[in-house]
C-alpha atoms as a PDB file:
ATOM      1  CA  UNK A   1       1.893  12.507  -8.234  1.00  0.00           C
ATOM      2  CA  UNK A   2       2.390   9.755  -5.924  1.00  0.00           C
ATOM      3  CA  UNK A   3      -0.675   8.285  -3.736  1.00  0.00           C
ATOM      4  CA  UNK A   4       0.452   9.234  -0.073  1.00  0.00           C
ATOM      5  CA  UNK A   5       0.793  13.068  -1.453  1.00  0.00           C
ATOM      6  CA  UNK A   6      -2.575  12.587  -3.176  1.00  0.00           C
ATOM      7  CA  UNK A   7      -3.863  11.719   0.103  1.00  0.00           C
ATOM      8  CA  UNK A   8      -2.702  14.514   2.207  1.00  0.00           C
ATOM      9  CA  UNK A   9      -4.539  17.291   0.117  1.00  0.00           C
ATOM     10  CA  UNK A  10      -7.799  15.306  -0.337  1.00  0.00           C
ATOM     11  CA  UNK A  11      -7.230  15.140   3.428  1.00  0.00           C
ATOM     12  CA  UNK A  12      -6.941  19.246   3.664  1.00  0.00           C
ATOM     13  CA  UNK A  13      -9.778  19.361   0.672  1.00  0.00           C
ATOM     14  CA  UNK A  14      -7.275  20.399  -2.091  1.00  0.00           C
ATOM     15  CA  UNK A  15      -8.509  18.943  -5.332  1.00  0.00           C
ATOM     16  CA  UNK A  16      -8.016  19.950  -9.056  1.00  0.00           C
ATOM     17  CA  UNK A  17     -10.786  19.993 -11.338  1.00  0.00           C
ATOM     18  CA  UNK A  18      -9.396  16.653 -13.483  1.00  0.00           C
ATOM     19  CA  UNK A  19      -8.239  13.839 -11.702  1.00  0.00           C
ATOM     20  CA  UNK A  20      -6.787  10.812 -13.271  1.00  0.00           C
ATOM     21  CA  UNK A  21      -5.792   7.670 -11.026  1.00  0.00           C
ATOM     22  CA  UNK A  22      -4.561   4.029 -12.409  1.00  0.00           C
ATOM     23  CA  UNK A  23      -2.835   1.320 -10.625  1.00  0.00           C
ATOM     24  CA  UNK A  24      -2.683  -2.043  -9.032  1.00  0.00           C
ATOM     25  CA  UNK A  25      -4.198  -1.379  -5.513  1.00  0.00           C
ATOM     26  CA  UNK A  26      -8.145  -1.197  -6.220  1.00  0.00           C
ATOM     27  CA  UNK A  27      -8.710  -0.653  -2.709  1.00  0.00           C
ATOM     28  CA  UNK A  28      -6.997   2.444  -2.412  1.00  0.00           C
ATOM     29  CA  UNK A  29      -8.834   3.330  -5.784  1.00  0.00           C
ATOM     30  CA  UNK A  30     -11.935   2.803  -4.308  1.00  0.00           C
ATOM     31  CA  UNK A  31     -11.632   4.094  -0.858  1.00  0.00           C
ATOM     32  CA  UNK A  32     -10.159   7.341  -2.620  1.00  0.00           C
ATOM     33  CA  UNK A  33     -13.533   8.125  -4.382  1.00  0.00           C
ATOM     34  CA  UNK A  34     -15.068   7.781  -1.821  1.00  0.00           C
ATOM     35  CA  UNK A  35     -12.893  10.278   0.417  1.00  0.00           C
ATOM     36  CA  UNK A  36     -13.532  12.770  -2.834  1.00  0.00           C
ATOM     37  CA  UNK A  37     -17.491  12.087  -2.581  1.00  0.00           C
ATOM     38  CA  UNK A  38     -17.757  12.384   1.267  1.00  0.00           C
ATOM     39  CA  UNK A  39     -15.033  15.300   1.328  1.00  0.00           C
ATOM     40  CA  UNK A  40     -16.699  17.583  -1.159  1.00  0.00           C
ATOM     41  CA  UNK A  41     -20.275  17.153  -1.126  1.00  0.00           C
ATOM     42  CA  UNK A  42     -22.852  17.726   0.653  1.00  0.00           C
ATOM     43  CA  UNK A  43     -24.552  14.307   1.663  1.00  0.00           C
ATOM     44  CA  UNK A  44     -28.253  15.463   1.668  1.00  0.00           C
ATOM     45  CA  UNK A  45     -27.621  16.584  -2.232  1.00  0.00           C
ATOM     46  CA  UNK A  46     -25.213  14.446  -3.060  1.00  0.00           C
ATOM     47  CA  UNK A  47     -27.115  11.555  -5.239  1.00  0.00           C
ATOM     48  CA  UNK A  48     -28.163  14.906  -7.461  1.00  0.00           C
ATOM     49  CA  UNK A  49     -24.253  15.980  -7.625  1.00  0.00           C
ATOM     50  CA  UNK A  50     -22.632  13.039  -7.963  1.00  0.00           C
ATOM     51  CA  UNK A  51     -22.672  11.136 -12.182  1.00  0.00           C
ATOM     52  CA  UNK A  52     -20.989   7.704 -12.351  1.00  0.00           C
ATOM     53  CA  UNK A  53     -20.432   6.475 -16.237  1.00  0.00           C
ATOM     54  CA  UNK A  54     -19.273   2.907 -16.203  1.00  0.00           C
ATOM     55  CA  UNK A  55     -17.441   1.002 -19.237  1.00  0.00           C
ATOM     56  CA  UNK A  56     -17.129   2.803 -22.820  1.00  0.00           C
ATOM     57  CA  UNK A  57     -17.764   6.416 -22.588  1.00  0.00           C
ATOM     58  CA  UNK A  58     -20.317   8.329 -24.387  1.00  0.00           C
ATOM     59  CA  UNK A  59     -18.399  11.355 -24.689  1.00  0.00           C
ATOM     60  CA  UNK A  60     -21.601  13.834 -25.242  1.00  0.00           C
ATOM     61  CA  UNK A  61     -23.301  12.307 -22.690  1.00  0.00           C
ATOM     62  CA  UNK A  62     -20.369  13.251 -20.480  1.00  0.00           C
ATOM     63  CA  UNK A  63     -19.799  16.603 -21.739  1.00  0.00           C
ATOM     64  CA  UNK A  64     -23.778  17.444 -21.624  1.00  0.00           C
ATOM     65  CA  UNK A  65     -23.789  16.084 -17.479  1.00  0.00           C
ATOM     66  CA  UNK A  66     -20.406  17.658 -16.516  1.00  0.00           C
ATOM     67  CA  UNK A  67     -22.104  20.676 -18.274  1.00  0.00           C
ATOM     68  CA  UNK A  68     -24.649  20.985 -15.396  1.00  0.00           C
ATOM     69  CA  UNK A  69     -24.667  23.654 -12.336  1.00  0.00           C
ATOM     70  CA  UNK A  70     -24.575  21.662  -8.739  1.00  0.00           C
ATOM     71  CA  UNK A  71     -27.747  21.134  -7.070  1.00  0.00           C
ATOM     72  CA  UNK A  72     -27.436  23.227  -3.627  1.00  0.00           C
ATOM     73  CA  UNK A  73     -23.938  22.478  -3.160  1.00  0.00           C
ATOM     74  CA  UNK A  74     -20.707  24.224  -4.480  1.00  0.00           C
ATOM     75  CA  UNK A  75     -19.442  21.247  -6.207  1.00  0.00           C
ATOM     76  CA  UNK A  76     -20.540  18.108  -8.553  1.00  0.00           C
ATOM     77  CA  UNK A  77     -18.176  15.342  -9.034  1.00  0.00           C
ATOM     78  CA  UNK A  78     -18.552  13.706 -12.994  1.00  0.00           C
ATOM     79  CA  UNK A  79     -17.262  10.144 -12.542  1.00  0.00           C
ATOM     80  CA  UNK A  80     -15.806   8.154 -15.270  1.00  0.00           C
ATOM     81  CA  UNK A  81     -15.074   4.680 -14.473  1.00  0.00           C
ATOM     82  CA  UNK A  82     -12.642   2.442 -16.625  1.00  0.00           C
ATOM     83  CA  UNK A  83     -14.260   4.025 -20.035  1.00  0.00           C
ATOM     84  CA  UNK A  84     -11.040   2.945 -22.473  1.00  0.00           C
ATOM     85  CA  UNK A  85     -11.151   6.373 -23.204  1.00  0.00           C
ATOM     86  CA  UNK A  86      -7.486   6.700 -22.589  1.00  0.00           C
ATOM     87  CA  UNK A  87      -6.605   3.837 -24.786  1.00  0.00           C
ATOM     88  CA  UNK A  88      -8.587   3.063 -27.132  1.00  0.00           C
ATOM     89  CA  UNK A  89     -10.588   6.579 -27.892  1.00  0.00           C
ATOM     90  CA  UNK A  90     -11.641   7.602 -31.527  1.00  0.00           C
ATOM     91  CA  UNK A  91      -9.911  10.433 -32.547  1.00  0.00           C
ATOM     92  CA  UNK A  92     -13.415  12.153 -32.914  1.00  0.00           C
ATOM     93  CA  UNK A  93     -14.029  11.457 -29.416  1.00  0.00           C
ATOM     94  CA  UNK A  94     -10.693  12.013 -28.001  1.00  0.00           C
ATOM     95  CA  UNK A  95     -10.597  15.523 -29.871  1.00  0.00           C
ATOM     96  CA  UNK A  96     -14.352  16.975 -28.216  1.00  0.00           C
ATOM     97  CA  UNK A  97     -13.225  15.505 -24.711  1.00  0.00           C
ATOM     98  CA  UNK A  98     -10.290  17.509 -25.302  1.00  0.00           C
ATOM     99  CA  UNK A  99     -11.793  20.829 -26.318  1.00  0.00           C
ATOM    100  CA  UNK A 100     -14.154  20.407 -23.077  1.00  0.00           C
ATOM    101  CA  UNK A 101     -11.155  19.934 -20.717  1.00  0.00           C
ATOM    102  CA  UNK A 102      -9.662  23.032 -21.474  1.00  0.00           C
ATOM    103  CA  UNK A 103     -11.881  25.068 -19.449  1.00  0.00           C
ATOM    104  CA  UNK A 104     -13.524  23.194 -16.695  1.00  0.00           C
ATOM    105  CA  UNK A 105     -15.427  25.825 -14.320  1.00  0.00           C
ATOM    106  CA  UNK A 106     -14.439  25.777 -10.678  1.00  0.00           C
ATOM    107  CA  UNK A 107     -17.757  23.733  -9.217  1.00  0.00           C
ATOM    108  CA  UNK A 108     -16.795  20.534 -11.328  1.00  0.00           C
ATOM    109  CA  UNK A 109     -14.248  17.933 -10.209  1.00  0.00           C
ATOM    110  CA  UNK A 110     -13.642  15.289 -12.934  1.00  0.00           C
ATOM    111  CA  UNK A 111     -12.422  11.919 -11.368  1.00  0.00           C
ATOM    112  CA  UNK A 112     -11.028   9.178 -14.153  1.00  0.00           C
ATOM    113  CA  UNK A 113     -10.351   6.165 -12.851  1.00  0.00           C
ATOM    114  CA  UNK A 114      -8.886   3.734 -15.157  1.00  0.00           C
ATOM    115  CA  UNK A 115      -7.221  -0.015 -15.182  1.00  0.00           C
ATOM    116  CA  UNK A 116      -5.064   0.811 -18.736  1.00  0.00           C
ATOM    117  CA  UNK A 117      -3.565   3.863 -20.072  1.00  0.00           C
ATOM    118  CA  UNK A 118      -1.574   5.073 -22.711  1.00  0.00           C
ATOM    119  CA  UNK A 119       0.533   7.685 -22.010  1.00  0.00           C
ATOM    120  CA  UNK A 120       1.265   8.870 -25.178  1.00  0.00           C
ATOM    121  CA  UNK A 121      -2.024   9.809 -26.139  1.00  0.00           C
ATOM    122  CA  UNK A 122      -3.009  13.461 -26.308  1.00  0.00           C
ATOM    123  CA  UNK A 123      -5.796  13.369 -23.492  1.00  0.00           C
ATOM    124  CA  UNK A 124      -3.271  11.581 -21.038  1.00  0.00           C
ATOM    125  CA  UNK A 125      -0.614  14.345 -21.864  1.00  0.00           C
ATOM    126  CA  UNK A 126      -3.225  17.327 -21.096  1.00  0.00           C
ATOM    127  CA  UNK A 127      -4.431  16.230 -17.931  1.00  0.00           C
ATOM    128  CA  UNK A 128      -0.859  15.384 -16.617  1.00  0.00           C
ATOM    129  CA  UNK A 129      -0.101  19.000 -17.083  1.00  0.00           C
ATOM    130  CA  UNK A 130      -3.479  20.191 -16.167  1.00  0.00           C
ATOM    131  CA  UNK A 131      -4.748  18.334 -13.918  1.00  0.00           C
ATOM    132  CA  UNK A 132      -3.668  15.706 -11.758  1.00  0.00           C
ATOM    133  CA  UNK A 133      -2.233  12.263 -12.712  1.00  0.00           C
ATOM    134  CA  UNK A 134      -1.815   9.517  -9.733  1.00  0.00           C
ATOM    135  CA  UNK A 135      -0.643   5.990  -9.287  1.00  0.00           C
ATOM    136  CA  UNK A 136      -1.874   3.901  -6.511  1.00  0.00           C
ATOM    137  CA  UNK A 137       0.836   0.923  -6.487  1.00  0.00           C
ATOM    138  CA  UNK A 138       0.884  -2.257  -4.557  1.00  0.00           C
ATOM    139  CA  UNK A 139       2.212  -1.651  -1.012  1.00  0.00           C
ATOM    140  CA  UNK A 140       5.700  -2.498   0.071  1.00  0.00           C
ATOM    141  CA  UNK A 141       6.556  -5.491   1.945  1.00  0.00           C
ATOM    142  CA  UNK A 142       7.222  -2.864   5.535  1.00  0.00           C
ATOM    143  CA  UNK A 143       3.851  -1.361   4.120  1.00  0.00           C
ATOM    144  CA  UNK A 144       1.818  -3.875   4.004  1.00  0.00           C
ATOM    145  CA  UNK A 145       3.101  -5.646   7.715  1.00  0.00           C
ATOM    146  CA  UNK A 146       1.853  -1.807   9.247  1.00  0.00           C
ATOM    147  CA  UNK A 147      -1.456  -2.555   7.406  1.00  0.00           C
ATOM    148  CA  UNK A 148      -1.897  -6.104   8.184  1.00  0.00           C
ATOM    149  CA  UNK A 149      -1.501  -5.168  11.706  1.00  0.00           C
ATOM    150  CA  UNK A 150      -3.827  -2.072  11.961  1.00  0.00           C
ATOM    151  CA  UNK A 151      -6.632  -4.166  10.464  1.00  0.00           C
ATOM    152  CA  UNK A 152      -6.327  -7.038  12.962  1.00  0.00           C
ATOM    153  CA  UNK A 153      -6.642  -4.463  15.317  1.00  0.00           C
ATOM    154  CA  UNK A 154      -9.349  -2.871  13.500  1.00  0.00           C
ATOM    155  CA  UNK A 155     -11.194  -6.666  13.888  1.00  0.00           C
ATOM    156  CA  UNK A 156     -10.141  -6.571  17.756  1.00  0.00           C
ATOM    157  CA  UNK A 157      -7.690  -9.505  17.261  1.00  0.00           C
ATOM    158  CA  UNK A 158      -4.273 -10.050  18.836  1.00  0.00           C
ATOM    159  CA  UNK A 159      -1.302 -11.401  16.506  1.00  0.00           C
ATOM    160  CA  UNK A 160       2.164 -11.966  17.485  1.00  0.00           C
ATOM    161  CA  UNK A 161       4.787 -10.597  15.466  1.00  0.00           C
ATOM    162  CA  UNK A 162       5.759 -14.051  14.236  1.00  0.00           C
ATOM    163  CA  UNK A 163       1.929 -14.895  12.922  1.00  0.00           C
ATOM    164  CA  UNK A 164       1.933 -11.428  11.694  1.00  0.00           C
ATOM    165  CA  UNK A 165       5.201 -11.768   9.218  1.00  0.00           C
ATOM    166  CA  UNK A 166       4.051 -15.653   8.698  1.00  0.00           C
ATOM    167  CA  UNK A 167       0.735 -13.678   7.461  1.00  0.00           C
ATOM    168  CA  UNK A 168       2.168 -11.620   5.383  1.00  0.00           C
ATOM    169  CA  UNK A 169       4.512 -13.918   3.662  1.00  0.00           C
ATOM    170  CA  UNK A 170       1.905 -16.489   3.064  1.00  0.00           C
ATOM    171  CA  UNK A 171      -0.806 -14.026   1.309  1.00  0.00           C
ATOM    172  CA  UNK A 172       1.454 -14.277  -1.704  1.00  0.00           C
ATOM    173  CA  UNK A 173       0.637 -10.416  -1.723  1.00  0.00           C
ATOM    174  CA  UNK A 174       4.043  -9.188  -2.527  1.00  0.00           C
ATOM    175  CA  UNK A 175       4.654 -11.333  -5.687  1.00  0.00           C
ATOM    176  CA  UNK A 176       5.411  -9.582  -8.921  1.00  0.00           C
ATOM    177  CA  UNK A 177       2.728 -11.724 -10.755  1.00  0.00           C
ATOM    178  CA  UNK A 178      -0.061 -11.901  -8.246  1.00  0.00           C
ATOM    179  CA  UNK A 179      -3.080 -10.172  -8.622  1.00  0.00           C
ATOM    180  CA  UNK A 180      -3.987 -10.505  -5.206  1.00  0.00           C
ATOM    181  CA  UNK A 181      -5.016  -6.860  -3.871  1.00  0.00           C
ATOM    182  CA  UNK A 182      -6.143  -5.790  -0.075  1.00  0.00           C
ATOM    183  CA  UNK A 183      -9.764  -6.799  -0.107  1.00  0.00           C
ATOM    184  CA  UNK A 184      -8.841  -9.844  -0.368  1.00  0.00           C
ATOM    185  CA  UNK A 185      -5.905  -9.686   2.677  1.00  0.00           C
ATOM    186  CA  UNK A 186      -8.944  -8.252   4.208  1.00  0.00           C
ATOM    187  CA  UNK A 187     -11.207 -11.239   4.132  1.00  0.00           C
ATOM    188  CA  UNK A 188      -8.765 -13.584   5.426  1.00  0.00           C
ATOM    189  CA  UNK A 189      -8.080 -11.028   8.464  1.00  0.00           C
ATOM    190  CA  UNK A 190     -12.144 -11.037   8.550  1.00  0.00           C
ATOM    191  CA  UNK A 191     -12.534 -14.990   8.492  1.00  0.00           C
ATOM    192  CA  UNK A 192      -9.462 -15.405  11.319  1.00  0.00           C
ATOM    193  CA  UNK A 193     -10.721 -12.487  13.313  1.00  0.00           C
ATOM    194  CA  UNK A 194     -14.416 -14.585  13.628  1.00  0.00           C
ATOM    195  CA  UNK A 195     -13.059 -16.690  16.551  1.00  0.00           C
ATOM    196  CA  UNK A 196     -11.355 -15.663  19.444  1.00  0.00           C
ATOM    197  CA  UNK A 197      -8.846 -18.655  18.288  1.00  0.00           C
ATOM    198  CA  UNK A 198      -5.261 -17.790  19.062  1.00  0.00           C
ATOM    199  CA  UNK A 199      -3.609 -17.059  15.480  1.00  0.00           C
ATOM    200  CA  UNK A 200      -1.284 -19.571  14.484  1.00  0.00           C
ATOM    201  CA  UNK A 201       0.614 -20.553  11.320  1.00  0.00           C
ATOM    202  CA  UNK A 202      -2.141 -23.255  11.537  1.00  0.00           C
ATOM    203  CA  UNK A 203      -4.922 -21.371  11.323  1.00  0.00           C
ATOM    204  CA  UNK A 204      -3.601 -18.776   8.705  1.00  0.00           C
ATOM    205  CA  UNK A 205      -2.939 -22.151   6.471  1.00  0.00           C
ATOM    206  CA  UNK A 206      -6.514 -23.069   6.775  1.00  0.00           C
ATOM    207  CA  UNK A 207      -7.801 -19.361   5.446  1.00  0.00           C
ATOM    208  CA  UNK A 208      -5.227 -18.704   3.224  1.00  0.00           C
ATOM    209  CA  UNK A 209      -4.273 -20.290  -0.398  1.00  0.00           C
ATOM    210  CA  UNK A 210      -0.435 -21.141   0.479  1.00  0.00           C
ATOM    211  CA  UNK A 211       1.328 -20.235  -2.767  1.00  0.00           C
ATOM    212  CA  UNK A 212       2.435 -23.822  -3.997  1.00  0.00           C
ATOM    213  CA  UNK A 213       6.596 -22.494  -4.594  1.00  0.00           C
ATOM    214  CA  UNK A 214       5.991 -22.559  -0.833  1.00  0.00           C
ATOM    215  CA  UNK A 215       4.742 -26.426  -0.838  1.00  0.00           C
ATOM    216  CA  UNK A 216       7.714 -27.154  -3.106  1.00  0.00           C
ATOM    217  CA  UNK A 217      10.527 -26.011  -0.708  1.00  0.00           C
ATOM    218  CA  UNK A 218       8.239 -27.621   2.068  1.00  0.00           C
ATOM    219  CA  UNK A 219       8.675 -31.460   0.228  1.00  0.00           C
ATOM    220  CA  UNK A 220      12.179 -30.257  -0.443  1.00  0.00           C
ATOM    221  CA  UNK A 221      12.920 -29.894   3.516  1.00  0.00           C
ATOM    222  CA  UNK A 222      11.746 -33.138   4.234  1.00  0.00           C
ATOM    223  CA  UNK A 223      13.087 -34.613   1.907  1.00  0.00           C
ATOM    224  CA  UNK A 224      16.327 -33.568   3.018  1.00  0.00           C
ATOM    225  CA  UNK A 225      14.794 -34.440   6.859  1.00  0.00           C
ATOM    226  CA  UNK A 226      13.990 -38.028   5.447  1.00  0.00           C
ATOM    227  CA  UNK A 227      10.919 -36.776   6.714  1.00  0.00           C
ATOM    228  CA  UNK A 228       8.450 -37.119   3.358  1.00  0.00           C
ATOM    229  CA  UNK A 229       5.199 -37.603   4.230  1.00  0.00           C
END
């Protein structure tokens, strides 16, 4: 399932019971569990309600939590956090995970949230077809202009439409090989938004790590100018 249709039924509180999510844009990742803890708990119960396993999984640890009846609520949320488990499980382990997945009651939502996967392993294959399996990619180039903007709005800061694709070009964001994500788009907009500075080319130099191709063809143009400095 793709992210934006993800969204939209967290957004009208349709969940299935398994959740898997992988991909590039942690910030998405993260702000999605949070939507999933704020949308389907209750907040006064929701540390009791609410597991978080971190790094290699203890698989009957897991199954023994997700085991237990909400606290005064109608749901509890088991969250597994980059646990390997769907790349490197034992077979032992990936065979009792499976056997509990096959019948998860209706008060437990299982949210896996992993940086690696393989998809031909028998635990990714049952949750794709019963549960729900989504990608959060990097955002598009027209994508990530709408969300550039929004946040300097967000911040109360003007940009004109030439800072604002300067911005965006500069962040080195859209690059194949960078591993740049949106918190850290979002610091820059932070650090420029702390002054009520006009936002220049300038001032997004100062803030930002130019990408050095972008030096290169710089030197190259004045070269050409007889301009080298």
């Amino acid at each position: 399932m793709d992210f934006m249709t993800y969204y939209k039924q967290l957004k009208n509180k349709e969940i299935s019971n398994i959740n898997l999510i992988t991909g590039q844009e942690i910030y998405y990742i993260d702000h999605t569990v949070k939507m999933i803890e704020s949308s389907f708990l209750n907040p006064t119960y929701k540390d009791l309600n609410f597991t978080t396993f971190e790094g290699p999984l203890d698989v009957d640890q897991f199954i023994g939590l997700s085991d237990t009846m909400p606290f005064f609520d109608e749901k509890r949320i088991v969250f597994a956090n980059n646990t390997n488990i769907f790349k490197i499980a034992k077979e032992e382990q990936e065979t009792k995970l499976l056997q509990f997945l096959k019948d998860v009651p209706d008060h437990l939502i299982i949210l896996f949230v992993e940086k690696d996967i393989d998809k031909r392993k028998k635990i990714f294959k049952q949750i794709e077809k019963q549960g729900t399996f989504v990608e959060v990619g990097k955002l598009s180039h027209s994508e990530l202009i709408k969300w550039v903007s929004k946040k300097f709005k967000e911040y109360k800061t003007e940009i004109n439409n030439h800072a604002l694709n300067y911005f965006v070009e500069m962040s080195n964001y859209l690059d194949k090989e960078s591993s740049k994500n949106l918190y850290d788009i979002e610091n820059v907009i932070k650090s420029l938004s702390s002054t009520s500075e006009e936002i220049t080319e300038s001032r997004i130099n100062q803030y930002m790590k130019i990408p050095i191709e972008h030096n290169i063809f710089k030197m190259i143009d004045a070269i050409s100018e007889r301009n080298l400095q």
